[in-house]
Protein backbone atom coordinates (compact mmCIF):
# COMPACT_ATOMS: atom_id res chain seq x y z
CA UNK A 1 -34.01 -250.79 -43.49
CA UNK A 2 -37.30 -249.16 -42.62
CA UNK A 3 -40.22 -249.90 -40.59
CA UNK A 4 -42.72 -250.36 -43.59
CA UNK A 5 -40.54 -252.73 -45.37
CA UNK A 6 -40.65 -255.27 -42.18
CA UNK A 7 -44.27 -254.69 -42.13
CA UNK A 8 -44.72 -255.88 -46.01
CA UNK A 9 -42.33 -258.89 -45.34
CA UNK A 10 -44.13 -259.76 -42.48
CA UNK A 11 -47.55 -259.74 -44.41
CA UNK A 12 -46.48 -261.44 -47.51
CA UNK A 13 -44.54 -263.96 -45.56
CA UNK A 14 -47.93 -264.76 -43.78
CA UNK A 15 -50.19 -264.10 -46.48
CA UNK A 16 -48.27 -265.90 -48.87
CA UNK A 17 -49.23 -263.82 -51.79
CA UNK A 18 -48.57 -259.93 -52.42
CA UNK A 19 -52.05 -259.14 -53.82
CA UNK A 20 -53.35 -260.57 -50.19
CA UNK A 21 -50.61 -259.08 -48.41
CA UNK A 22 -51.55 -255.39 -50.05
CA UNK A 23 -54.88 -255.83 -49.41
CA UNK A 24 -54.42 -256.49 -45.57
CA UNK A 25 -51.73 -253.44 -45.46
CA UNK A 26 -54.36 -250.82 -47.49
CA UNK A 27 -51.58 -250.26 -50.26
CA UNK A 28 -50.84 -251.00 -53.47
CA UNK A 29 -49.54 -253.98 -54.47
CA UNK A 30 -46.67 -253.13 -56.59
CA UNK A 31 -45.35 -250.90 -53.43
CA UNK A 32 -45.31 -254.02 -51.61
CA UNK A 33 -43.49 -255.70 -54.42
CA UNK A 34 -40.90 -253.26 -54.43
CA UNK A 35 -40.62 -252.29 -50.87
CA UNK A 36 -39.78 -256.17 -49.89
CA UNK A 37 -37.80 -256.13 -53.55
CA UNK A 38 -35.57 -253.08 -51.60
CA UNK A 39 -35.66 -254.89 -48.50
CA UNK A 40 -33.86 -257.60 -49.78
CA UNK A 41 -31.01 -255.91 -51.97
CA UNK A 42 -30.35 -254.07 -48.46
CA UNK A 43 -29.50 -257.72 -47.01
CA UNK A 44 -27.98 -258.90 -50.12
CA UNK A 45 -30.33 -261.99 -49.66
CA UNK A 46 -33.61 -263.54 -51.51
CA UNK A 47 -36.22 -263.34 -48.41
CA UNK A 48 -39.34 -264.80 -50.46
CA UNK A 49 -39.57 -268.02 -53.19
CA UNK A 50 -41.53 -266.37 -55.98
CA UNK A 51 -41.19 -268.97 -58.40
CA UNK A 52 -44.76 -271.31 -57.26
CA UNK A 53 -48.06 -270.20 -56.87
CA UNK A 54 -47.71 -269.62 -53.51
CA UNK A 55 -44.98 -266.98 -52.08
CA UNK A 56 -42.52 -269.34 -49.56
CA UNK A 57 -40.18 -267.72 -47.43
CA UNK A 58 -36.50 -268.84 -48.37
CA UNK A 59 -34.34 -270.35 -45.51
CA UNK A 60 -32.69 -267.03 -45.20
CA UNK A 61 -36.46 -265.51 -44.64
CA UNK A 62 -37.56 -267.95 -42.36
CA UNK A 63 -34.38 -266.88 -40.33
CA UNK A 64 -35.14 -263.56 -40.34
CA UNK A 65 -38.82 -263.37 -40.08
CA UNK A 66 -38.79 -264.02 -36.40
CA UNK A 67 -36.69 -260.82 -35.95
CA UNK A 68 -39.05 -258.80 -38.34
CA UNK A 69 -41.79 -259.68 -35.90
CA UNK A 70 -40.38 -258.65 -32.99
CA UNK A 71 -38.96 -255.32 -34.19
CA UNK A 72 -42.55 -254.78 -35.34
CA UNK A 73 -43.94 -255.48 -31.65
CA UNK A 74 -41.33 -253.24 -29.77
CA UNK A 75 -42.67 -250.50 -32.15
CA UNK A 76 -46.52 -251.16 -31.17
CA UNK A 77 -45.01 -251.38 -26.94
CA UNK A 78 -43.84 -247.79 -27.54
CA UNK A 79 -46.78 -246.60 -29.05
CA UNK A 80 -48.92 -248.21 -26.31
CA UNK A 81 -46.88 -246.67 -23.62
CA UNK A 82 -46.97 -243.04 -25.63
CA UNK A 83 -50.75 -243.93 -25.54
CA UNK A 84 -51.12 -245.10 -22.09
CA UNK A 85 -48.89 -241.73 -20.52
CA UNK A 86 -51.19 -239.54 -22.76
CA UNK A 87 -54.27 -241.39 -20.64
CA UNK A 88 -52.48 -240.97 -17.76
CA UNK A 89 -52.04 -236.93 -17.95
CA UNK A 90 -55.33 -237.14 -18.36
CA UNK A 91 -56.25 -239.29 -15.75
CA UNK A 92 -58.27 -239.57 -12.57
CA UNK A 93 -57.70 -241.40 -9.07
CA UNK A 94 -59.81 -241.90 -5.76
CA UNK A 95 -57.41 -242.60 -2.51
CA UNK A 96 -59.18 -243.85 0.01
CA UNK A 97 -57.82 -243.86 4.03
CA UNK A 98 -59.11 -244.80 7.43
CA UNK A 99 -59.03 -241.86 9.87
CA UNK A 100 -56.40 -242.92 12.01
CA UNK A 101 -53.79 -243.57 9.14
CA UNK A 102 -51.71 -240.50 10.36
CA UNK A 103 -48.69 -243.16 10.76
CA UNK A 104 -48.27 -243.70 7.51
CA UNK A 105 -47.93 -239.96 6.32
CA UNK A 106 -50.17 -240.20 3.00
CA UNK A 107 -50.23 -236.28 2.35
CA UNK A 108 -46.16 -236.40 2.00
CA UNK A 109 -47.00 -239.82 -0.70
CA UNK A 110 -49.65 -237.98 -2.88
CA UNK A 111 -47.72 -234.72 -2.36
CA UNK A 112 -44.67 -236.62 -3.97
CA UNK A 113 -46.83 -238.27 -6.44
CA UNK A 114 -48.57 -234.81 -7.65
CA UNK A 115 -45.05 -233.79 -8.33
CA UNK A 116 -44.38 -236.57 -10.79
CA UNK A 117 -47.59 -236.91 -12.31
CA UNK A 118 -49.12 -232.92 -12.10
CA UNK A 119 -51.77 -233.42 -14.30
CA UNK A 120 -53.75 -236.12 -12.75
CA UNK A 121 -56.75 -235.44 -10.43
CA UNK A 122 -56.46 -236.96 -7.27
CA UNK A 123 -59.47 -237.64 -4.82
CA UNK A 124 -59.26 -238.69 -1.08
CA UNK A 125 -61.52 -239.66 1.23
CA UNK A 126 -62.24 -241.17 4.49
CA UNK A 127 -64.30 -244.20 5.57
CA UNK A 128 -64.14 -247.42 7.38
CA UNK A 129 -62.36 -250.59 6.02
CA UNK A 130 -64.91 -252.18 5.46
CA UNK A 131 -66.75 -249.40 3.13
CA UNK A 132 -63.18 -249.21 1.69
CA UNK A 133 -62.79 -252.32 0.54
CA UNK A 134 -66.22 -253.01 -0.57
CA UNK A 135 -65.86 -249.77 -3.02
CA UNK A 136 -62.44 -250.80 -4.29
CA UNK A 137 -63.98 -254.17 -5.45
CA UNK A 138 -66.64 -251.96 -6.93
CA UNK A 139 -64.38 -249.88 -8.72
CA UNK A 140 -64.80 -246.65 -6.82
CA UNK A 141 -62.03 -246.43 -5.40
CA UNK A 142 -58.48 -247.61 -6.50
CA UNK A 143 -56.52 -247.44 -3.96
CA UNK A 144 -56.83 -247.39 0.32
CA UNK A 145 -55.27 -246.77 3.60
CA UNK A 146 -57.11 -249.89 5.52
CA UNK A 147 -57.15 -251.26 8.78
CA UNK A 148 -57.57 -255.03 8.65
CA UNK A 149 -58.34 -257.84 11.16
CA UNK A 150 -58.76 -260.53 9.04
CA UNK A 151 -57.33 -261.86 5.32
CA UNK A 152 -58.49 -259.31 2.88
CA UNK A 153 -61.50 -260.59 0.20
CA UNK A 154 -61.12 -261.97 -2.71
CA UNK A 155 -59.64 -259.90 -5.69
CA UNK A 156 -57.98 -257.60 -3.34
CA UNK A 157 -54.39 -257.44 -2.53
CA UNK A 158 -52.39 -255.79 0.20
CA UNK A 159 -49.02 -254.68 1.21
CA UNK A 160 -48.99 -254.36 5.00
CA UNK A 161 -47.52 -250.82 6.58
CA UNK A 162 -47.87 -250.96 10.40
CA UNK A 163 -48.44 -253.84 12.10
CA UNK A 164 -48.93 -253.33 16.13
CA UNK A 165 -49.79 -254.14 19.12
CA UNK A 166 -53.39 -252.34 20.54
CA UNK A 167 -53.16 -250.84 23.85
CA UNK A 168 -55.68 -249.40 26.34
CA UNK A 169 -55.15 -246.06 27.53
CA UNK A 170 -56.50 -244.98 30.89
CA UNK A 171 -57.24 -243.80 34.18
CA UNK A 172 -59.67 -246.17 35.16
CA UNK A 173 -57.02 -249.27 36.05
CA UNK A 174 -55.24 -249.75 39.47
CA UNK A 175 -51.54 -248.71 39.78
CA UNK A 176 -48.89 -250.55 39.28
CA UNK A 177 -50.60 -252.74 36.38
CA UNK A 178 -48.71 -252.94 33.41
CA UNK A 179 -50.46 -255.98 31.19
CA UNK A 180 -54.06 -256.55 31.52
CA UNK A 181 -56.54 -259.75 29.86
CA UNK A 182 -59.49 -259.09 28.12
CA UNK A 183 -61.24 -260.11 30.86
CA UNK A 184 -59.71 -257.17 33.08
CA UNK A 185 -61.83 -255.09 30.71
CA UNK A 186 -65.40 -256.70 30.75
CA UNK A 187 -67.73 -254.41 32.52
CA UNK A 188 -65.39 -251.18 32.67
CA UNK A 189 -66.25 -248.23 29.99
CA UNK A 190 -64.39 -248.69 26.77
CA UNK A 191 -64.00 -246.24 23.77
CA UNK A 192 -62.96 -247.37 20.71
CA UNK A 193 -63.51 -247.27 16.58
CA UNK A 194 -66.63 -247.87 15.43
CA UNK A 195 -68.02 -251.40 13.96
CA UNK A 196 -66.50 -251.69 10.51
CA UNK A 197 -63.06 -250.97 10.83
CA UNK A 198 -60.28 -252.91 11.88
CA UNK A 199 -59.55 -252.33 15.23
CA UNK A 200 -63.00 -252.67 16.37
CA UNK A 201 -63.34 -256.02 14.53
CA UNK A 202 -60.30 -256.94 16.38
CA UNK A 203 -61.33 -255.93 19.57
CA UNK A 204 -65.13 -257.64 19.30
CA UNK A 205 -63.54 -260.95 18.05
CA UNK A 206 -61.45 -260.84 21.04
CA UNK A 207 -64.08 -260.56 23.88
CA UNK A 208 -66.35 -263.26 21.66
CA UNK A 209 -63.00 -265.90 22.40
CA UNK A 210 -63.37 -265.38 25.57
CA UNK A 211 -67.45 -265.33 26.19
CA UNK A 212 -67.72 -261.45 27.20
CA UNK A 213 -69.24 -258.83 25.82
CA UNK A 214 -67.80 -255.61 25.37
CA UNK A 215 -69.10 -252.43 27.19
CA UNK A 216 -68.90 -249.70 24.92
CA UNK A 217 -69.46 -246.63 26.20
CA UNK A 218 -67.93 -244.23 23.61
CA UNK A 219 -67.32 -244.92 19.87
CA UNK A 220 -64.95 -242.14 17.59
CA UNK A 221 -63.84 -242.12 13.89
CA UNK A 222 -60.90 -240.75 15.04
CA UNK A 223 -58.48 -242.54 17.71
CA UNK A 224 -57.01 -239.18 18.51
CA UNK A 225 -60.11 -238.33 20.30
CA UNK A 226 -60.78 -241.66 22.24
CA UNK A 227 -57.29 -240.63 23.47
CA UNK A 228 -58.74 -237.41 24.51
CA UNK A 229 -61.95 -238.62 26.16
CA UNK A 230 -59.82 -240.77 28.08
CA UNK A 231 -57.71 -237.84 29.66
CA UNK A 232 -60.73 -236.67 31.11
CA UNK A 233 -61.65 -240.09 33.02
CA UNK A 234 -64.19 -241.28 30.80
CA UNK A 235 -63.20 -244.20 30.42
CA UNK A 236 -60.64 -246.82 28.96
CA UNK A 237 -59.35 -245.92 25.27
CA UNK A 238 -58.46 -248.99 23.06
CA UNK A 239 -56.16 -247.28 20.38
CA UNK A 240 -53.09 -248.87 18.29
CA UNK A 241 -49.81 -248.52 20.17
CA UNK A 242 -47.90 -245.59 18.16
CA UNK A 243 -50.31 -242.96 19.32
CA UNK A 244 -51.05 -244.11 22.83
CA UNK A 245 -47.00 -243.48 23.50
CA UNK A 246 -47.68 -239.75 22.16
CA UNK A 247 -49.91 -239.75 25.47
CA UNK A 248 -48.15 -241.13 28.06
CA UNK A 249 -46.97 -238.86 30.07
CA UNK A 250 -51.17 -237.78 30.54
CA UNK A 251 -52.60 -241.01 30.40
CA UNK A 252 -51.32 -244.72 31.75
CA UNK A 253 -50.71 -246.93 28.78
CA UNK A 254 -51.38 -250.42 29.56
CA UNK A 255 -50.39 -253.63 27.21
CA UNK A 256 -53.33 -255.99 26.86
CA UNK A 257 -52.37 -259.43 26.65
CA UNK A 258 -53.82 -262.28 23.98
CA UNK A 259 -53.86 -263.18 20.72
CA UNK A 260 -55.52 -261.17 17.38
CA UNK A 261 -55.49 -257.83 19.60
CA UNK A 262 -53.06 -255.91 16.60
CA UNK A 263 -53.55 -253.02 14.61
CA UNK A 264 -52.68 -253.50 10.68
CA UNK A 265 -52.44 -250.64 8.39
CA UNK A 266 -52.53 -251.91 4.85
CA UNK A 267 -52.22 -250.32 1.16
CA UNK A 268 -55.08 -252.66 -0.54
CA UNK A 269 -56.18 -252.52 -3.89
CA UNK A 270 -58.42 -254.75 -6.41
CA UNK A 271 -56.83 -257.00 -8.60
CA UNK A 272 -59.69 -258.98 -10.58
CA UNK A 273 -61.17 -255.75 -12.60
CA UNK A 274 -59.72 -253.42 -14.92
CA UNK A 275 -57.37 -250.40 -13.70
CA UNK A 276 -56.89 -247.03 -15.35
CA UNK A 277 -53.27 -246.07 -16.55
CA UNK A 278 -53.35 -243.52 -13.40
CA UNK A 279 -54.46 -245.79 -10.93
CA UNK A 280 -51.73 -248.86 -12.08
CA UNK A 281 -49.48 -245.48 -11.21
CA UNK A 282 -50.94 -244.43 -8.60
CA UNK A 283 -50.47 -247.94 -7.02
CA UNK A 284 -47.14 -249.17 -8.17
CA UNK A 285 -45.90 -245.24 -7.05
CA UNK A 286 -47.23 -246.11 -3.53
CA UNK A 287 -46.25 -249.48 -3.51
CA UNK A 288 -42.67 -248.29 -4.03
CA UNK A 289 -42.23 -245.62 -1.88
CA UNK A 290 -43.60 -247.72 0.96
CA UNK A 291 -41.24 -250.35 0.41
CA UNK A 292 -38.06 -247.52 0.44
């Protein structure tokens, strides 16, 4: 039984005539006649009624025609995923992160994902969410390292990766304070991300609950060096918890009470457009590996 004979059945039985049937295959029509003819003396069964007008399938054909179909369609599935790993050796993807995803170790992901797919060109870069996630829904990027403070937009999904409490790191508090309230905070010199990401939304959203306004005295790309500028007293760092206990033998790390006051690291990616064969990798590779 071979491939082409399948494909003939599978015409004439929808045709319903071998002249139509050879015209829709390219192909002569006595090769169909004799392919299906060959076909059939394999099974030791009559597939087609040739005696009207009009080619019927026998019972025997109607039984097997279903099958015929679906062999066909596993053979077009391999061929499309031949064709889509060819695209993908080919491919290109753009990574996004936000600047204080260290936690999450994304040079040991694409490093591992490099080794599986070599071939593909791999792009990162560094913004705020919000740029992020505006450029995934535009297609610019497929994949990101996002902080978020709210539910993500429409069309983009997300698979959380650190979720945490912030902190405020200091030497501008009294002793012997542990937990502090936003309102501890109002009027004292705070460093922290600038507008557009996620902890800053956070932190904004949490002095507008309470009527205040923040005092910002020192904004950073980089929580690392908020840490930094608040070893040498300039004033109270709001950074996510992880790297503030890096610090705290140098600095005091304080818990700030309230609600909404969390750092989220998130993989997000779009879901309403069309994805290259290395970016479904890229994200179903990450997706994985963050869930192990």
């Amino acid at each position: 039984m071979e491939l082409h004979q399948l494909a003939y059945f599978v015409a004439v039985a929808e045709e319903g005539n071998f002249t139509r049937a050879a015209d829709r295959l390219h192909v002569a029509q006595p090769g169909v006649s004799a392919q299906v003819r060959r076909l059939e003396r394999e099974l030791g069964q009559e597939l087609l009624d040739r005696s009207g007008r009009t080619v019927r399938l026998t019972d025997v054909g109607a039984a097997a025609l279903p099958h015929a179909r679906a062999a066909l369609a596993a053979v077009k599935g391999v061929r499309e995923a031949v064709d889509e790993l060819a695209g993908l050796v080919r491919g290109q993807v753009a990574i996004g992160a936000v600047t204080s995803a260290g936690p999450v170790k994304l040079p040991d992901l694409l490093a591992r994902f490099h080794d599986r797919y070599p071939a593909v060109e791999i792009t990162l870069s560094e913004a705020n969410s919000d740029t992020m996630l505006v450029a995934l829904r535009e297609g610019r990027l497929d994949l990101a390292v996002v902080g978020l403070s709210t539910d993500p937009p429409p069309g983009i999904a997300t698979q959380v990766l650190i979720d945490e409490p912030f902190v405020a790191v200091t030497t501008e508090l009294p002793a012997g304070r542990d937990e502090v309230v936003i309102a501890d905070l109002a009027g004292l010199p705070l460093m922290a991300l600038p507008k557009g990401t996620g902890l800053r939304t956070a932190l904004d959203a949490a002095f507008v609950r309470e009527g205040l306004t923040p005092r910002i005295a020192f904004e950073a790309a980089d929580p690392n060096v908020l840490v930094q500028l608040a070893t040498r007293g300039l004033g109270v760092a709001i950074v996510p918890e992880s790297l503030a206990r890096y610090h705290e033998g140098e600095l005091r790390v304080v818990t700030i009470a309230g609600p909404g006051l969390r750092g989220v690291l998130a993989l997000a990616w779009r879901t309403d457009g069309p994805l290259s064969p290395a970016a479904r990798a890229l994200i179903a590779f990450a997706r994985a590996n963050y869930r192990s």
